[in-house]
Protein backbone atom coordinates (compact mmCIF):
# COMPACT_ATOMS: atom_id res chain seq x y z
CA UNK A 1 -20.00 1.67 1.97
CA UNK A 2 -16.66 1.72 3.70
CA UNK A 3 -15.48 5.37 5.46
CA UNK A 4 -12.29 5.69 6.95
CA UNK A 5 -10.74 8.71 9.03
CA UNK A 6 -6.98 8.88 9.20
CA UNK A 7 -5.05 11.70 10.69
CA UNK A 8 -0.95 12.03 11.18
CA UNK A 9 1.17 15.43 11.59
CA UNK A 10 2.93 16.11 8.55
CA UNK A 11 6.29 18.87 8.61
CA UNK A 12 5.09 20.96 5.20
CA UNK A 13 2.55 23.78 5.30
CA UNK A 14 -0.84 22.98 5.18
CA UNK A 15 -1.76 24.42 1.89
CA UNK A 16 0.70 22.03 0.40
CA UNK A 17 0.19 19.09 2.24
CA UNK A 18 -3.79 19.92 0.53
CA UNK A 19 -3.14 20.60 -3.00
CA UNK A 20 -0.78 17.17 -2.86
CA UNK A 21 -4.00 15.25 -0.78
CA UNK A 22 -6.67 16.27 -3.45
CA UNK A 23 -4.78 15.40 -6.39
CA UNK A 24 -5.74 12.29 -7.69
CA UNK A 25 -3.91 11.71 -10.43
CA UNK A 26 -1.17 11.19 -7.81
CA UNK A 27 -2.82 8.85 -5.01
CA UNK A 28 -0.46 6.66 -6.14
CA UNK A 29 2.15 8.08 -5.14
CA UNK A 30 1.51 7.47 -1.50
CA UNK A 31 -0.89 4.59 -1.56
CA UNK A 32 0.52 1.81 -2.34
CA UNK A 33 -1.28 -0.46 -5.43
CA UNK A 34 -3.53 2.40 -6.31
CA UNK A 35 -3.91 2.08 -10.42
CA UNK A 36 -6.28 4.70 -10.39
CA UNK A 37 -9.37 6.85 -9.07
CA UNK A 38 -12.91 6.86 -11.33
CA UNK A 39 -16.57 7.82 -10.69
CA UNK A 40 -15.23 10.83 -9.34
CA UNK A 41 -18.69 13.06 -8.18
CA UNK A 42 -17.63 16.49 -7.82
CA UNK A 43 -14.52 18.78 -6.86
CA UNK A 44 -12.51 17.22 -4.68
CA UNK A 45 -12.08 19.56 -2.01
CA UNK A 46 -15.76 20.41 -1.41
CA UNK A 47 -17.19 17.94 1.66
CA UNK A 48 -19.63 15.20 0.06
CA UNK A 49 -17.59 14.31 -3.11
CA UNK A 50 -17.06 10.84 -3.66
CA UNK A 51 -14.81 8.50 -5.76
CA UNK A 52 -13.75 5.24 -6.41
CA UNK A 53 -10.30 3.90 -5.99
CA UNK A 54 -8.95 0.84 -7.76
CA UNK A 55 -5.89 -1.11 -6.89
CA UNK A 56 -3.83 -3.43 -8.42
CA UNK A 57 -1.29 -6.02 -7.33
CA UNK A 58 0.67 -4.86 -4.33
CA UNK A 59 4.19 -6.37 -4.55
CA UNK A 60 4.48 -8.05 -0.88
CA UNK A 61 7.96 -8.65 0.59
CA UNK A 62 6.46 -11.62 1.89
CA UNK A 63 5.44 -13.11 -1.52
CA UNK A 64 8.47 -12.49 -2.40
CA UNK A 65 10.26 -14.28 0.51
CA UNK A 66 7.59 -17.32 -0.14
CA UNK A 67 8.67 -17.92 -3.96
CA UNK A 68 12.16 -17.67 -3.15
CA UNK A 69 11.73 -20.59 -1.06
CA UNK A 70 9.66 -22.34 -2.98
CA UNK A 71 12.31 -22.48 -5.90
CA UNK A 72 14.58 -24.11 -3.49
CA UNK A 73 16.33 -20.68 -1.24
CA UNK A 74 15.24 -20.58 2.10
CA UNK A 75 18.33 -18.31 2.52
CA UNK A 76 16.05 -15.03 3.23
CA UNK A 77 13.48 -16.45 4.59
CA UNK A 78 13.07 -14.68 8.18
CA UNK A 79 10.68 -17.54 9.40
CA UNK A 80 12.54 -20.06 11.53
CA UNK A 81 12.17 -23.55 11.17
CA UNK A 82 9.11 -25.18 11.86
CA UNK A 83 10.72 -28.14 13.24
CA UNK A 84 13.45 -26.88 15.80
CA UNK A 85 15.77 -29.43 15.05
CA UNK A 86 15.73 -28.00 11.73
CA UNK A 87 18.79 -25.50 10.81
CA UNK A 88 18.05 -24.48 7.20
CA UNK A 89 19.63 -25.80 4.30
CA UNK A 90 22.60 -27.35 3.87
């Protein structure tokens, strides 16, 4: 089983910054691709409680950037050329 430890300093007051943490019905809103949390063993802010988080697609500038120039528009592409002769279309 996977553990992580994260830690940043956040400007809000701490009880906020909590209540926002342990709700989650709202993961989502700052984890990107989260679709939802299940299996969840207990209350949330008590040490030992465990849950399961599922993700879904995560939109990907760079999948983005890669079907644009597969349909022929290597206008955005950031990557330069692999050949260095190459300048890009047209």
């Amino acid at each position: 089983m996977a553990h992580y430890k994260i830690s940043t300093v956040v400007a809000a007051p701490i009880d906020k910054v909590f209540a926002l943490w342990t709700d989650l019905e709202r993961m989502g809103d700052w984890v990107g691709g989260v679709t939802g949390v299940t299996d969840i063993s207990g209350p949330i802010d008590k040490a030992g409680t465990t849950y399961v988080v599922h993700f879904g697609l995560v939109k990907s500038p760079t999948a983005a950037l890669r079907r644009s120039s597969a349909a022929g528009s290597c206008a955005d592409d950031p990557r330069p050329p692999s050949n260095p002769k190459e300048t890009g279309p047209g």
